[in-house]
PDB file of N, CA and C in Angstrom:
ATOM      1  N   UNK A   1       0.837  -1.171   0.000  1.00  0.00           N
ATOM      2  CA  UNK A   1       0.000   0.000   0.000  1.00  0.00           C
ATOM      3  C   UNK A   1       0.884   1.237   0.000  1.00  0.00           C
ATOM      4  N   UNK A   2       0.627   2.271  -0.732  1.00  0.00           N
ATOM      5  CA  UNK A   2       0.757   3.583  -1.144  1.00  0.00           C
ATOM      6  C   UNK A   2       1.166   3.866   0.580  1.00  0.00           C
ATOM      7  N   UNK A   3       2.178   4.732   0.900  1.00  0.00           N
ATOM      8  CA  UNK A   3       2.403   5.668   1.915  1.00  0.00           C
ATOM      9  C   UNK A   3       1.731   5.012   3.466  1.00  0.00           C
ATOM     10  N   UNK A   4       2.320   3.560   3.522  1.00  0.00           N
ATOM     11  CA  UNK A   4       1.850   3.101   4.482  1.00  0.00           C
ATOM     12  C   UNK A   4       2.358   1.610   5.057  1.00  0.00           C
ATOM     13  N   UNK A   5       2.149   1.052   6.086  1.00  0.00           N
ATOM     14  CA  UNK A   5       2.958   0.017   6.478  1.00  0.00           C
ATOM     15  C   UNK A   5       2.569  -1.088   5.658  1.00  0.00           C
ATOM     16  N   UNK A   6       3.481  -2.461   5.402  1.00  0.00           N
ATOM     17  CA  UNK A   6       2.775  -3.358   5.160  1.00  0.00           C
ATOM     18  C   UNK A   6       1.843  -3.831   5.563  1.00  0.00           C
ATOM     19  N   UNK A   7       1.730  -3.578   6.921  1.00  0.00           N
ATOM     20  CA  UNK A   7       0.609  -4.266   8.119  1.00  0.00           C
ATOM     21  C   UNK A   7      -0.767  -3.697   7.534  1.00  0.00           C
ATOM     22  N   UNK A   8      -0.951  -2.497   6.889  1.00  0.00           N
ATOM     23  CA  UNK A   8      -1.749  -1.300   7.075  1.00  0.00           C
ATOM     24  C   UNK A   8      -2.936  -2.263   6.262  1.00  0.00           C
ATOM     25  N   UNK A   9      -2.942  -2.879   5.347  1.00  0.00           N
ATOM     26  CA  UNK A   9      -3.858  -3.502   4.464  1.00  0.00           C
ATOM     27  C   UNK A   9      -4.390  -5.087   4.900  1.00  0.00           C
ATOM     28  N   UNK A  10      -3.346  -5.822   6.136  1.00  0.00           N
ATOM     29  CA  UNK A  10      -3.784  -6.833   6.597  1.00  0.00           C
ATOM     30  C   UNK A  10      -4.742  -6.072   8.154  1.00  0.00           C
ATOM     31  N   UNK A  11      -4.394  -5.170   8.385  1.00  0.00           N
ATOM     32  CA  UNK A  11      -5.329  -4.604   9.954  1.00  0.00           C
ATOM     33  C   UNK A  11      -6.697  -4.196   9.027  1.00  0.00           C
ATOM     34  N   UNK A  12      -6.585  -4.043   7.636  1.00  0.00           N
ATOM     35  CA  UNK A  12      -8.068  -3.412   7.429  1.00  0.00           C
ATOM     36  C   UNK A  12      -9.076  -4.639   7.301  1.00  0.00           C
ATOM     37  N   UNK A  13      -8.638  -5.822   6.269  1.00  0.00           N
ATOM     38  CA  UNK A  13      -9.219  -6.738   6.165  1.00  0.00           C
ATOM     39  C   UNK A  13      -9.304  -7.481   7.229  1.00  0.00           C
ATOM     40  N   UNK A  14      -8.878  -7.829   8.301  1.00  0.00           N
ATOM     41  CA  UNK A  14      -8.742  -8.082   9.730  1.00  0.00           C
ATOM     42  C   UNK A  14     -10.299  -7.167  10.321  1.00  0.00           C
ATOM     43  N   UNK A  15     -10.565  -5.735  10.177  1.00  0.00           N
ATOM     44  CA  UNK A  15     -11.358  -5.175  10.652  1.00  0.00           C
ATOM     45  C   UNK A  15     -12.507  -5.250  10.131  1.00  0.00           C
ATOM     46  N   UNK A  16     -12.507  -5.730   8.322  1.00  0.00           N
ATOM     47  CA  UNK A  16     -13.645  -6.228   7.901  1.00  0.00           C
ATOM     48  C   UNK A  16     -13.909  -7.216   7.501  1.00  0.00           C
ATOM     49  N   UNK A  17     -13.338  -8.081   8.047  1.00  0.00           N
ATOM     50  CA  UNK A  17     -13.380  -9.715   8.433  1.00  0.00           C
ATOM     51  C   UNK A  17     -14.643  -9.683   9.509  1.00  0.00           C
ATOM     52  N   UNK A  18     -14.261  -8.765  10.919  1.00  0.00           N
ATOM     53  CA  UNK A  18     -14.744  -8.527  11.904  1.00  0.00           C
ATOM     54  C   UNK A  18     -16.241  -8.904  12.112  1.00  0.00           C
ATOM     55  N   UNK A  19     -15.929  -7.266  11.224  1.00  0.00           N
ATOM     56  CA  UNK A  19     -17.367  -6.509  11.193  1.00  0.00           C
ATOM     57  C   UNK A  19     -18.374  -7.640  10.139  1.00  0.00           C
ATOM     58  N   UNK A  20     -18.063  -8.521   9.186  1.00  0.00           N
ATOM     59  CA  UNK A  20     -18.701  -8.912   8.808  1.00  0.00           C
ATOM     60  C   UNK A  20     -18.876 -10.584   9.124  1.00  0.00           C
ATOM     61  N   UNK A  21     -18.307 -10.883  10.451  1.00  0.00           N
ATOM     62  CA  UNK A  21     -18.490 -12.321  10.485  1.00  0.00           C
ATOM     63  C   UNK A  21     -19.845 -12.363  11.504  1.00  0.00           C
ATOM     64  N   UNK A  22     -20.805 -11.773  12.163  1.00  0.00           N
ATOM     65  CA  UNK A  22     -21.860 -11.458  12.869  1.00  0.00           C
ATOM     66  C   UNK A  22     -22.441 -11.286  12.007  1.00  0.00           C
ATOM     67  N   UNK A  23     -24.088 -11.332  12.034  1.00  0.00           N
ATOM     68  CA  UNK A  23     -25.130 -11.181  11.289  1.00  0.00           C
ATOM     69  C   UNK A  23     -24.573  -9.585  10.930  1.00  0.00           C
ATOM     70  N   UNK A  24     -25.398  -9.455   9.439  1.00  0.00           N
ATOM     71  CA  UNK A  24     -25.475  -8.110   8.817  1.00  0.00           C
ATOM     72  C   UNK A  24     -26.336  -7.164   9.377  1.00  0.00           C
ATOM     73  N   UNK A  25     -27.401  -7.601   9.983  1.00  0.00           N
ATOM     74  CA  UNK A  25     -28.429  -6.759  10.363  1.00  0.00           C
ATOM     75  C   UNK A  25     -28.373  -6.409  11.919  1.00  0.00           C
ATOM     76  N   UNK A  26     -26.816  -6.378  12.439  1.00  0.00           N
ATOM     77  CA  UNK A  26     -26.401  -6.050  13.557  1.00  0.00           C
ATOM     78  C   UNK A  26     -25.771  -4.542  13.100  1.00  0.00           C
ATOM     79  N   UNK A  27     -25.210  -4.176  12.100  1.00  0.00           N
ATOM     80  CA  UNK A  27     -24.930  -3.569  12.204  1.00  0.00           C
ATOM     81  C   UNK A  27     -25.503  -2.209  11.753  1.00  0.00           C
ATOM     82  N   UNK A  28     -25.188  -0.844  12.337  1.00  0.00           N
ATOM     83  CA  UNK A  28     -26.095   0.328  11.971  1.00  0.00           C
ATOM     84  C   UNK A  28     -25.711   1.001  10.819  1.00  0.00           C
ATOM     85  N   UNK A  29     -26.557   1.490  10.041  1.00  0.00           N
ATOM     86  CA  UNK A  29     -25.907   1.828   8.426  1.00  0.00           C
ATOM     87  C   UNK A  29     -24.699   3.240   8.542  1.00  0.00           C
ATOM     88  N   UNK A  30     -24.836   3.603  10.079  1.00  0.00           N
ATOM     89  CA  UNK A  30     -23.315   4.429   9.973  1.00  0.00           C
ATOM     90  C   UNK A  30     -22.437   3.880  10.631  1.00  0.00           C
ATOM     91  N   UNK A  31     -22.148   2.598  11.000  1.00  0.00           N
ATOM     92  CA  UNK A  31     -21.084   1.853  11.639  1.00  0.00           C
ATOM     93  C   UNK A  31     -20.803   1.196  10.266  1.00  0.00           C
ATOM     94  N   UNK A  32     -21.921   0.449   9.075  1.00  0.00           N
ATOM     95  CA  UNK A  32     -21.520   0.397   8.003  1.00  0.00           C
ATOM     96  C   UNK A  32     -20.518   1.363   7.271  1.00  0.00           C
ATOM     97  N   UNK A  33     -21.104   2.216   7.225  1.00  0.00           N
ATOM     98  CA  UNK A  33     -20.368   3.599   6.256  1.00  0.00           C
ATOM     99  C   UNK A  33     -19.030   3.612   6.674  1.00  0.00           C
ATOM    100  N   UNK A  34     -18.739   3.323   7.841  1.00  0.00           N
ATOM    101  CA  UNK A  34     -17.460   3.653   8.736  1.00  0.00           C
ATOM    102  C   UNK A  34     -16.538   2.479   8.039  1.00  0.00           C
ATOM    103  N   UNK A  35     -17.055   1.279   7.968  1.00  0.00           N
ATOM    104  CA  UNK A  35     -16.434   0.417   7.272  1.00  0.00           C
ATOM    105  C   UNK A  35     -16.162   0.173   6.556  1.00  0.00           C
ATOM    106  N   UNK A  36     -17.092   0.955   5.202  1.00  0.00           N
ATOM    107  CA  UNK A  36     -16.872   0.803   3.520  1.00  0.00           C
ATOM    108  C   UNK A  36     -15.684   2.215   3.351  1.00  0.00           C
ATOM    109  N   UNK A  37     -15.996   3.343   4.219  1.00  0.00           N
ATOM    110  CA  UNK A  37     -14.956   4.140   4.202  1.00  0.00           C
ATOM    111  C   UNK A  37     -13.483   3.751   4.562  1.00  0.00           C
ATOM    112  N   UNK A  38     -13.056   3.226   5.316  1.00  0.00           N
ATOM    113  CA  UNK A  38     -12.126   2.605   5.318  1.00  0.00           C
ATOM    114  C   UNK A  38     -10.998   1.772   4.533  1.00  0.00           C
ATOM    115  N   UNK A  39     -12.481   0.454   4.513  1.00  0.00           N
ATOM    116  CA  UNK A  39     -11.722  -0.228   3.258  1.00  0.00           C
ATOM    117  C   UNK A  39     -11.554   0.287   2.204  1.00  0.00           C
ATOM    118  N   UNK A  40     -12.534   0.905   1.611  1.00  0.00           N
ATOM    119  CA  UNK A  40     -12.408   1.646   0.157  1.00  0.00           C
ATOM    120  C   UNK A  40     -10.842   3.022   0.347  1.00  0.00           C
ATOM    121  N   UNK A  41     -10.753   3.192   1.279  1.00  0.00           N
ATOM    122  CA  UNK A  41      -9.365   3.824   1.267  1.00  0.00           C
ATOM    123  C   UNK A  41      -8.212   3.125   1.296  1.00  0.00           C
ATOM    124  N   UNK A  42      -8.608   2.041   2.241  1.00  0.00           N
ATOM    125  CA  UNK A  42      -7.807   1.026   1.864  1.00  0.00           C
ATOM    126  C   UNK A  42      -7.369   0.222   0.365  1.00  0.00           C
ATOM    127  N   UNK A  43      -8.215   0.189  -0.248  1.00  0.00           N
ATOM    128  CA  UNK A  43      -8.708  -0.556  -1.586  1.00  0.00           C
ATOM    129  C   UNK A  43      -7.479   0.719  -2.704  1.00  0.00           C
ATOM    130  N   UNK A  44      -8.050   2.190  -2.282  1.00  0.00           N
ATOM    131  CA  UNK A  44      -7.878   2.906  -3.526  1.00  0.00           C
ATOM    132  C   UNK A  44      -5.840   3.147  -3.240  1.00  0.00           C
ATOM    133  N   UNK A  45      -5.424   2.856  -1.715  1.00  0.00           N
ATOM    134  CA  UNK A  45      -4.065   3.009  -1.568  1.00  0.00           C
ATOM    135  C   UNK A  45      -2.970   1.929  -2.281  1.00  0.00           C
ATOM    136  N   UNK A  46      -3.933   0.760  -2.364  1.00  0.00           N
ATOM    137  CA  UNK A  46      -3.211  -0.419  -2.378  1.00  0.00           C
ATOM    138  C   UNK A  46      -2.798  -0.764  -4.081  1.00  0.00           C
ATOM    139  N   UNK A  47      -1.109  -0.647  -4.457  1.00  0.00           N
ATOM    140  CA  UNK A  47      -0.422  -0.477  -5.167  1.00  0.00           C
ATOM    141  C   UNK A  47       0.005  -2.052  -5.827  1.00  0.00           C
ATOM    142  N   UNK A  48      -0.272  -2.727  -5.337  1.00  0.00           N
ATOM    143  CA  UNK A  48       0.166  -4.370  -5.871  1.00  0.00           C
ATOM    144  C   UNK A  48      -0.865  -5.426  -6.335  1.00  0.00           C
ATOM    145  N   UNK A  49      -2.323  -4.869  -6.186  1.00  0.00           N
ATOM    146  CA  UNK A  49      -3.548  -5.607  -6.927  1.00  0.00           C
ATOM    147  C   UNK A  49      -4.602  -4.381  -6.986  1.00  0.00           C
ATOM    148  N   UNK A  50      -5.140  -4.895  -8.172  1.00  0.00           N
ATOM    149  CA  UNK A  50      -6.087  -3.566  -8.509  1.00  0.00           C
ATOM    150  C   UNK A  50      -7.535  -4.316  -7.911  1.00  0.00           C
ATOM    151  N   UNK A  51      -7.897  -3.284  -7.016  1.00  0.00           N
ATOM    152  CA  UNK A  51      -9.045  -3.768  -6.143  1.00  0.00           C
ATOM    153  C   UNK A  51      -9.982  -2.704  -6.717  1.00  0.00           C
ATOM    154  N   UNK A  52      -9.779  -2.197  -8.077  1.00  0.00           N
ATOM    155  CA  UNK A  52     -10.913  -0.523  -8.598  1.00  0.00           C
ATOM    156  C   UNK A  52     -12.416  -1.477  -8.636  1.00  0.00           C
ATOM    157  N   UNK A  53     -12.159  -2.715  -8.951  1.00  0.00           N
ATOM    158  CA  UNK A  53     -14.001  -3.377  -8.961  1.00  0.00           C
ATOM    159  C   UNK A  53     -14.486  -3.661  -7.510  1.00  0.00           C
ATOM    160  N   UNK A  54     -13.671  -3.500  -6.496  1.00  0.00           N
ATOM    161  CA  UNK A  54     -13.826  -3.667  -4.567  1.00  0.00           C
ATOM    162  C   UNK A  54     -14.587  -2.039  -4.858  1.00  0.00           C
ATOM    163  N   UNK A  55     -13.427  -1.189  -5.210  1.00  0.00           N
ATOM    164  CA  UNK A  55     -13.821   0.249  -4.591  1.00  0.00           C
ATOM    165  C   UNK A  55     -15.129   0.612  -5.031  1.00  0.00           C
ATOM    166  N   UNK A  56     -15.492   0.094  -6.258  1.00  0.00           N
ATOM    167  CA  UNK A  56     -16.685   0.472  -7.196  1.00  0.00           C
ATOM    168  C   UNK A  56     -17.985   0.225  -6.143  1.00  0.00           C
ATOM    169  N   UNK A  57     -17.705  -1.170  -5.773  1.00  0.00           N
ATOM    170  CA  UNK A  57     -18.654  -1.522  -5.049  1.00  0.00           C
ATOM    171  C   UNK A  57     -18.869  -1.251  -3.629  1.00  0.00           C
ATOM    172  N   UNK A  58     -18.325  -0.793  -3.263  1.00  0.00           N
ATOM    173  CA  UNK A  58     -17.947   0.098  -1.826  1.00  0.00           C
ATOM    174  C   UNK A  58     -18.914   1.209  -2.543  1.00  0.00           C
ATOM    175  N   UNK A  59     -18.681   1.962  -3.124  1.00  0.00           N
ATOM    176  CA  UNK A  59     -19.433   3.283  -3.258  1.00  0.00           C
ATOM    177  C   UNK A  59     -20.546   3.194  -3.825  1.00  0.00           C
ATOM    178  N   UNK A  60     -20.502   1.755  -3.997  1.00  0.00           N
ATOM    179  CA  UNK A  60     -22.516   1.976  -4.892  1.00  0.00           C
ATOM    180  C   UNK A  60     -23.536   1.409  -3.656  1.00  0.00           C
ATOM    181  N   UNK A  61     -22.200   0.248  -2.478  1.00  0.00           N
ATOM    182  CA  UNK A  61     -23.296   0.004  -1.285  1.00  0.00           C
ATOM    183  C   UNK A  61     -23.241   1.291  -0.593  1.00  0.00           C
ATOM    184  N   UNK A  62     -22.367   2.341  -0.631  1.00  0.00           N
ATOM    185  CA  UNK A  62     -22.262   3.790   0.307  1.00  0.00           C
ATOM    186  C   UNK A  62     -23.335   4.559  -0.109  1.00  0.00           C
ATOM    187  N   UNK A  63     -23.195   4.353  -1.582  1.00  0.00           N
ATOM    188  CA  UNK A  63     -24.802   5.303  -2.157  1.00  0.00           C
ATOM    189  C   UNK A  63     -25.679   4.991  -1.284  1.00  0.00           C
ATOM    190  N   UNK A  64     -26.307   3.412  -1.214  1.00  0.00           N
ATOM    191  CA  UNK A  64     -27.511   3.100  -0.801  1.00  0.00           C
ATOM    192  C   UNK A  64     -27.529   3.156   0.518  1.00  0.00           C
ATOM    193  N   UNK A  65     -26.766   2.858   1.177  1.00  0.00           N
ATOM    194  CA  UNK A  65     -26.955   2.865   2.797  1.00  0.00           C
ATOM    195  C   UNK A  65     -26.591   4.302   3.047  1.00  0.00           C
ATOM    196  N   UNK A  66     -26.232   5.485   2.566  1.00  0.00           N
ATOM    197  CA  UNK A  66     -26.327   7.137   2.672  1.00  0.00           C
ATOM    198  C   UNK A  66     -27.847   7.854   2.555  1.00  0.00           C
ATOM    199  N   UNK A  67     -28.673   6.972   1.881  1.00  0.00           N
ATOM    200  CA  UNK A  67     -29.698   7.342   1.195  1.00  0.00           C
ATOM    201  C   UNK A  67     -30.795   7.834   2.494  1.00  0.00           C
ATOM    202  N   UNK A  68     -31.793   8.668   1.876  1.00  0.00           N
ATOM    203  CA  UNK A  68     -32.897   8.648   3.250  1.00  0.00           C
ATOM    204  C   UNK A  68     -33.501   7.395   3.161  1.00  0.00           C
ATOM    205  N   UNK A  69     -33.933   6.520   2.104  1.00  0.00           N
ATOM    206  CA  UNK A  69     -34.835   5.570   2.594  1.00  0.00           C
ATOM    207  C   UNK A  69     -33.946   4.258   2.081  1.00  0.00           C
ATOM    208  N   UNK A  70     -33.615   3.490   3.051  1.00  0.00           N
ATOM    209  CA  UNK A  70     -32.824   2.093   2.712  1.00  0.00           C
ATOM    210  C   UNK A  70     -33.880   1.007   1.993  1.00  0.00           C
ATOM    211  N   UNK A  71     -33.297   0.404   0.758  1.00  0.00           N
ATOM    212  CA  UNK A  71     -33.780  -0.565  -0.232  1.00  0.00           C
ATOM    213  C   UNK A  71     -33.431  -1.513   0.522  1.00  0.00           C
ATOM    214  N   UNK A  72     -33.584  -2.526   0.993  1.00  0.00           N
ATOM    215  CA  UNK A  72     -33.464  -3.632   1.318  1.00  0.00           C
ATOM    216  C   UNK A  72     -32.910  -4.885  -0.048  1.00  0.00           C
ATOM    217  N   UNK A  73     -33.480  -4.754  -0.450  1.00  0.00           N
ATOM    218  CA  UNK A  73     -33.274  -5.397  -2.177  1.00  0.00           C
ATOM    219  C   UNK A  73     -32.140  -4.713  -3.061  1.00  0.00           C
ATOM    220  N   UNK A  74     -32.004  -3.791  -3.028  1.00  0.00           N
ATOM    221  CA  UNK A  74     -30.733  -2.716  -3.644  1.00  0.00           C
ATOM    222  C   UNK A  74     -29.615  -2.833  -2.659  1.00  0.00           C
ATOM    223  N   UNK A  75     -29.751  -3.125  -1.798  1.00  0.00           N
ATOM    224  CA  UNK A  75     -28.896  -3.356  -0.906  1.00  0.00           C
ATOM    225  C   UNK A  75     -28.191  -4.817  -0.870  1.00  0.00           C
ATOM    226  N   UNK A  76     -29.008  -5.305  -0.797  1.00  0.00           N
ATOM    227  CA  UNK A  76     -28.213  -7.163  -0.936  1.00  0.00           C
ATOM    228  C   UNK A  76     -28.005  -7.304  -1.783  1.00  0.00           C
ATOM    229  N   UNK A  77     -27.932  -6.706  -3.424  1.00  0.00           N
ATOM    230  CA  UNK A  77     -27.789  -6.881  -5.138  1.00  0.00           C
ATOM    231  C   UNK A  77     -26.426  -6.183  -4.830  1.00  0.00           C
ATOM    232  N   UNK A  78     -26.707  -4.835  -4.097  1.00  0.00           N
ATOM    233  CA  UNK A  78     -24.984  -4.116  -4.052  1.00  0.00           C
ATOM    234  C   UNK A  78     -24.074  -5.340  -3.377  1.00  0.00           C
ATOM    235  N   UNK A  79     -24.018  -5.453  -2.329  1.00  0.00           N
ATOM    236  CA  UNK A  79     -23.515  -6.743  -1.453  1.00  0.00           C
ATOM    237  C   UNK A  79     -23.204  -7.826  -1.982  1.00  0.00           C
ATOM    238  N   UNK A  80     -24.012  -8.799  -3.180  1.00  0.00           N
ATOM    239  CA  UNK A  80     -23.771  -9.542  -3.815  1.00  0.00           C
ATOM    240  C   UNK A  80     -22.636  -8.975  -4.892  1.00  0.00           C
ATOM    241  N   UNK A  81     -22.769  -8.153  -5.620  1.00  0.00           N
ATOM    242  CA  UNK A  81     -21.672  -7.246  -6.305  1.00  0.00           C
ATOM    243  C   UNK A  81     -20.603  -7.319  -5.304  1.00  0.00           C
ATOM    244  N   UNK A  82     -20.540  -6.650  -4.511  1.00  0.00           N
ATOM    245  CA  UNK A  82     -19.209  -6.613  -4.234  1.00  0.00           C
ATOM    246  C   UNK A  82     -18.569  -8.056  -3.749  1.00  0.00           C
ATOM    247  N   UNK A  83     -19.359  -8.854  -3.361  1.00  0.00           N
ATOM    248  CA  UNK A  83     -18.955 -10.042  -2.672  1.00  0.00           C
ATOM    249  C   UNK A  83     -17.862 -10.549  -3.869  1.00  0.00           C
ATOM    250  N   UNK A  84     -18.500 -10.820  -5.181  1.00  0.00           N
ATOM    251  CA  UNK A  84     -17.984 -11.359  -6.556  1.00  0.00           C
ATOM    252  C   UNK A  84     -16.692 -10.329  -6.751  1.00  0.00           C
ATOM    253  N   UNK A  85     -16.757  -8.789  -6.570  1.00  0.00           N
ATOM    254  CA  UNK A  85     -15.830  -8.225  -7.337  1.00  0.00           C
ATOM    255  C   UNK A  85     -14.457  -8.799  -5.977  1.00  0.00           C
ATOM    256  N   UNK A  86     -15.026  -9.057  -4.825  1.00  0.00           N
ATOM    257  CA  UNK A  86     -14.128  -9.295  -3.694  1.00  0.00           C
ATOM    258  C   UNK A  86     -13.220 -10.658  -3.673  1.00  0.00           C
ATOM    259  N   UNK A  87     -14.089 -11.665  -4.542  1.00  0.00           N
ATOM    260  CA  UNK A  87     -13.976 -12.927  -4.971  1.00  0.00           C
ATOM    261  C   UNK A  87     -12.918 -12.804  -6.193  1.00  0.00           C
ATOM    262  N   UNK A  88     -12.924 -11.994  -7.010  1.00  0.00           N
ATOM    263  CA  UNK A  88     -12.301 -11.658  -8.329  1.00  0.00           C
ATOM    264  C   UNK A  88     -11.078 -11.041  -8.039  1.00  0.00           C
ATOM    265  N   UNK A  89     -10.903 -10.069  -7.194  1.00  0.00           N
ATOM    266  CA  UNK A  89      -9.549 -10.302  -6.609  1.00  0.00           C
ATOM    267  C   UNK A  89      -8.798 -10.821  -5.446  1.00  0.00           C
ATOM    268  N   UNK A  90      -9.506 -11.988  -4.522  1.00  0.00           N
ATOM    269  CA  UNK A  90      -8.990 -12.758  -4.280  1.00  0.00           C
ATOM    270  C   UNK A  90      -8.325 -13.783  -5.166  1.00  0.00           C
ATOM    271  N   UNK A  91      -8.418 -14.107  -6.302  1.00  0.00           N
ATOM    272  CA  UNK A  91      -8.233 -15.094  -7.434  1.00  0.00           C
ATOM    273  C   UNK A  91      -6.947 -13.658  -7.643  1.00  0.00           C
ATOM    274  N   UNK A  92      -7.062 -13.039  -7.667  1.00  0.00           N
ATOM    275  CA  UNK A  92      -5.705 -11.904  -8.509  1.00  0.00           C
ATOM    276  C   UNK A  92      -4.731 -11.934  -7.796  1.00  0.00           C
ATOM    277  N   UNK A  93      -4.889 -11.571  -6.265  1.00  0.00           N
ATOM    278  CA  UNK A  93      -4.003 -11.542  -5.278  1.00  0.00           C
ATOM    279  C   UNK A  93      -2.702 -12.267  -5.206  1.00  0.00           C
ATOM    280  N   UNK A  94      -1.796 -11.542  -5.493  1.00  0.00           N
ATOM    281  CA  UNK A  94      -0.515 -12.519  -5.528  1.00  0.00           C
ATOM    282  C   UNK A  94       0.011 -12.505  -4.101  1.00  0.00           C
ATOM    283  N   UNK A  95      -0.113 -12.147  -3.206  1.00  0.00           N
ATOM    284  CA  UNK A  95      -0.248 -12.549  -1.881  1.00  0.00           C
ATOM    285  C   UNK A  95      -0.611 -13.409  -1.037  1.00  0.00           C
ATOM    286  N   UNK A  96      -0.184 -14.674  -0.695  1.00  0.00           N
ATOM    287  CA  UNK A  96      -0.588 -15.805  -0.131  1.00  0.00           C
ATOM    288  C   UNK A  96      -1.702 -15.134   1.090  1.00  0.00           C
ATOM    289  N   UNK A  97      -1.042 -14.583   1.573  1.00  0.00           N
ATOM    290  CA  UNK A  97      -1.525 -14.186   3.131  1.00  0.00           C
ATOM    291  C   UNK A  97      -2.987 -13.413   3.189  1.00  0.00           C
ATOM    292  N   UNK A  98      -3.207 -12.580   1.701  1.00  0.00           N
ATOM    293  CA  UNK A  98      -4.003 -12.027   1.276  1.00  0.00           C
ATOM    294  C   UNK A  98      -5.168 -12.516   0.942  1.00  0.00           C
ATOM    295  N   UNK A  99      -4.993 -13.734   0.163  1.00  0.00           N
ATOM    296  CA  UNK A  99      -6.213 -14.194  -0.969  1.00  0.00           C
ATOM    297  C   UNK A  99      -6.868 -14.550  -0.159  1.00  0.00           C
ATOM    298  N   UNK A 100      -6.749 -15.764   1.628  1.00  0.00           N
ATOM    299  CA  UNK A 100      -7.670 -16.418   1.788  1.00  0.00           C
ATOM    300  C   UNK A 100      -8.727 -15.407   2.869  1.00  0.00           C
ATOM    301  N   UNK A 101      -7.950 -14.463   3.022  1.00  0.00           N
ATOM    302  CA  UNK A 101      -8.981 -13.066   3.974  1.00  0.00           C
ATOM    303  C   UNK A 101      -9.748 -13.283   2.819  1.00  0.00           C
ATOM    304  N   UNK A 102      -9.455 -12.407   1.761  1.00  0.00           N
ATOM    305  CA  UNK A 102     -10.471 -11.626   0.883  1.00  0.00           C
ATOM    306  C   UNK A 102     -11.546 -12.681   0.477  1.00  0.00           C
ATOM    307  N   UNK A 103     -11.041 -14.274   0.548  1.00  0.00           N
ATOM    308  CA  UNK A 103     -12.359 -15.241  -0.074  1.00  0.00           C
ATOM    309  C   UNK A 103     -12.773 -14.860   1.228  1.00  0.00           C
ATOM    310  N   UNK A 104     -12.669 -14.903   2.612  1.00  0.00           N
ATOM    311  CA  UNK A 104     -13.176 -15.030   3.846  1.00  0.00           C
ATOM    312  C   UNK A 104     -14.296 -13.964   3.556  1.00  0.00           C
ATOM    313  N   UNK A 105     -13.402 -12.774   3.484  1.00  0.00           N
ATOM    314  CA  UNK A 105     -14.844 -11.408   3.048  1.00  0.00           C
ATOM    315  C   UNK A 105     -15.782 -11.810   2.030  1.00  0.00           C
ATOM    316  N   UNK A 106     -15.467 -12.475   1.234  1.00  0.00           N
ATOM    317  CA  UNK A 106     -16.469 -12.578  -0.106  1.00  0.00           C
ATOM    318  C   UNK A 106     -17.694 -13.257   0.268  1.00  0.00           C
ATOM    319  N   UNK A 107     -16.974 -14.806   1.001  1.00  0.00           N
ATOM    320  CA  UNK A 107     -18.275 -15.635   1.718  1.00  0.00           C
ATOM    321  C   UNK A 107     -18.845 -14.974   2.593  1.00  0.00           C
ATOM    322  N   UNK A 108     -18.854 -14.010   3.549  1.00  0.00           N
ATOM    323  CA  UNK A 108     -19.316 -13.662   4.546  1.00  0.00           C
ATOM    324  C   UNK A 108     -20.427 -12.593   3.513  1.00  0.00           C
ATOM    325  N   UNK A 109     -19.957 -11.757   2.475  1.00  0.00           N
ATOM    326  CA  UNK A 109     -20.725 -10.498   2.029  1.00  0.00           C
ATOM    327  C   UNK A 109     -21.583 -11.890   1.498  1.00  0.00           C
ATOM    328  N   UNK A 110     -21.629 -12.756   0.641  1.00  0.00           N
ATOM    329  CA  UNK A 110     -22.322 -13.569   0.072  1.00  0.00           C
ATOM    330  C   UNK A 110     -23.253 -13.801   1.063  1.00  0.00           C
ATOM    331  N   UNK A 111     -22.830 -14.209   2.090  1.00  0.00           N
ATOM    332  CA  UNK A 111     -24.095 -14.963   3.351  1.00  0.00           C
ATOM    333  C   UNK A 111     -24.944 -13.299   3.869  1.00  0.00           C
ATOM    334  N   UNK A 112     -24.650 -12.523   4.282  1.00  0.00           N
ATOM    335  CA  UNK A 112     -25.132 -10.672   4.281  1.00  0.00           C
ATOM    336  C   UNK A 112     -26.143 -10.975   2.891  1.00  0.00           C
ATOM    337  N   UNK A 113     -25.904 -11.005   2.082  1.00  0.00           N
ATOM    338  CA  UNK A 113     -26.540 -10.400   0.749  1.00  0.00           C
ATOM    339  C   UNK A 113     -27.771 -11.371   0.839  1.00  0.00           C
ATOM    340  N   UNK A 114     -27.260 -12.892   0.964  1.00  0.00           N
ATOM    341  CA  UNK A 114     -28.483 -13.588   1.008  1.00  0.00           C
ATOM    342  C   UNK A 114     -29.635 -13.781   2.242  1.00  0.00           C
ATOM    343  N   UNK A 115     -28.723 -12.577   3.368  1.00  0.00           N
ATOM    344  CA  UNK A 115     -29.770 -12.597   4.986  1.00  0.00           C
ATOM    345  C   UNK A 115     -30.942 -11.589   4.427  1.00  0.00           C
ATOM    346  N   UNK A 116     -30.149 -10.536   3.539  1.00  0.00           N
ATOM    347  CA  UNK A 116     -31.166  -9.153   2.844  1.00  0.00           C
ATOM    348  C   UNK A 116     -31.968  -9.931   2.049  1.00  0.00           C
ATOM    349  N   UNK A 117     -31.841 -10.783   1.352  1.00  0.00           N
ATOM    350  CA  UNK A 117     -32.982 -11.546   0.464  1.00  0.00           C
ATOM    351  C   UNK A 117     -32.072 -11.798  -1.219  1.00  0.00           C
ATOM    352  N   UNK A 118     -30.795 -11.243  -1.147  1.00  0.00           N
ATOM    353  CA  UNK A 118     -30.348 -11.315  -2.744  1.00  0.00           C
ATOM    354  C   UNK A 118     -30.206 -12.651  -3.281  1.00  0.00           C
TER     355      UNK A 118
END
């Protein structure tokens, strides 16, 4: 990662490992936000795999959970999106240490997407 420790990109996925191994509907859509902000900074620093289809999907679930009225259905379709784009660069990741977090995140957004109904 860009201007930052090596550690800096295993503490994020570590934090959204976390946040997403508990049911989805524990969490509040600004403890969400807090999390897609993050990673997606995380995502846009990181210089050795292109995570631009992670970040994409970070900001289209940020759209919807920013919104005044939450889709429930637009919401688990975003979630399912990102789960796959999360899945797609786990498969890229030339990082041993890396790939099996990011499948970890992918299954977990997968099981989220399908608690919303996707």
């Amino acid at each position: 990662m860009r201007g930052s420790t090596p550690d800096t990109g295993r503490v994020t996925l570590e934090q959204t490992e976390a946040a997403l191994d508990g049911p989805i509907t524990a969490l509040t859509p600004s403890a969400a936000l807090g999390i897609l902000d993050h990673w997606r900074t995380a995502c846009l620093d990181e210089d050795q795999l292109d995570l631009s289809g992670v970040a994409a999907g970070l900001d289209d679930l940020r759209g919807l959970l920013a919104g005044d009225r939450l889709d429930g259905r637009a919401i688990a379709d975003a979630i399912a999106g990102l789960a796959e784009a999360t899945r797609e660069a786990a498969a890229a990741a030339p990082d041993e240490r890396v790939q099996p977090r990011l499948e970890r995140i992918a299954t977990n957004l997968d099981r989220a997407a399908t608690a919303l109904g996707a």
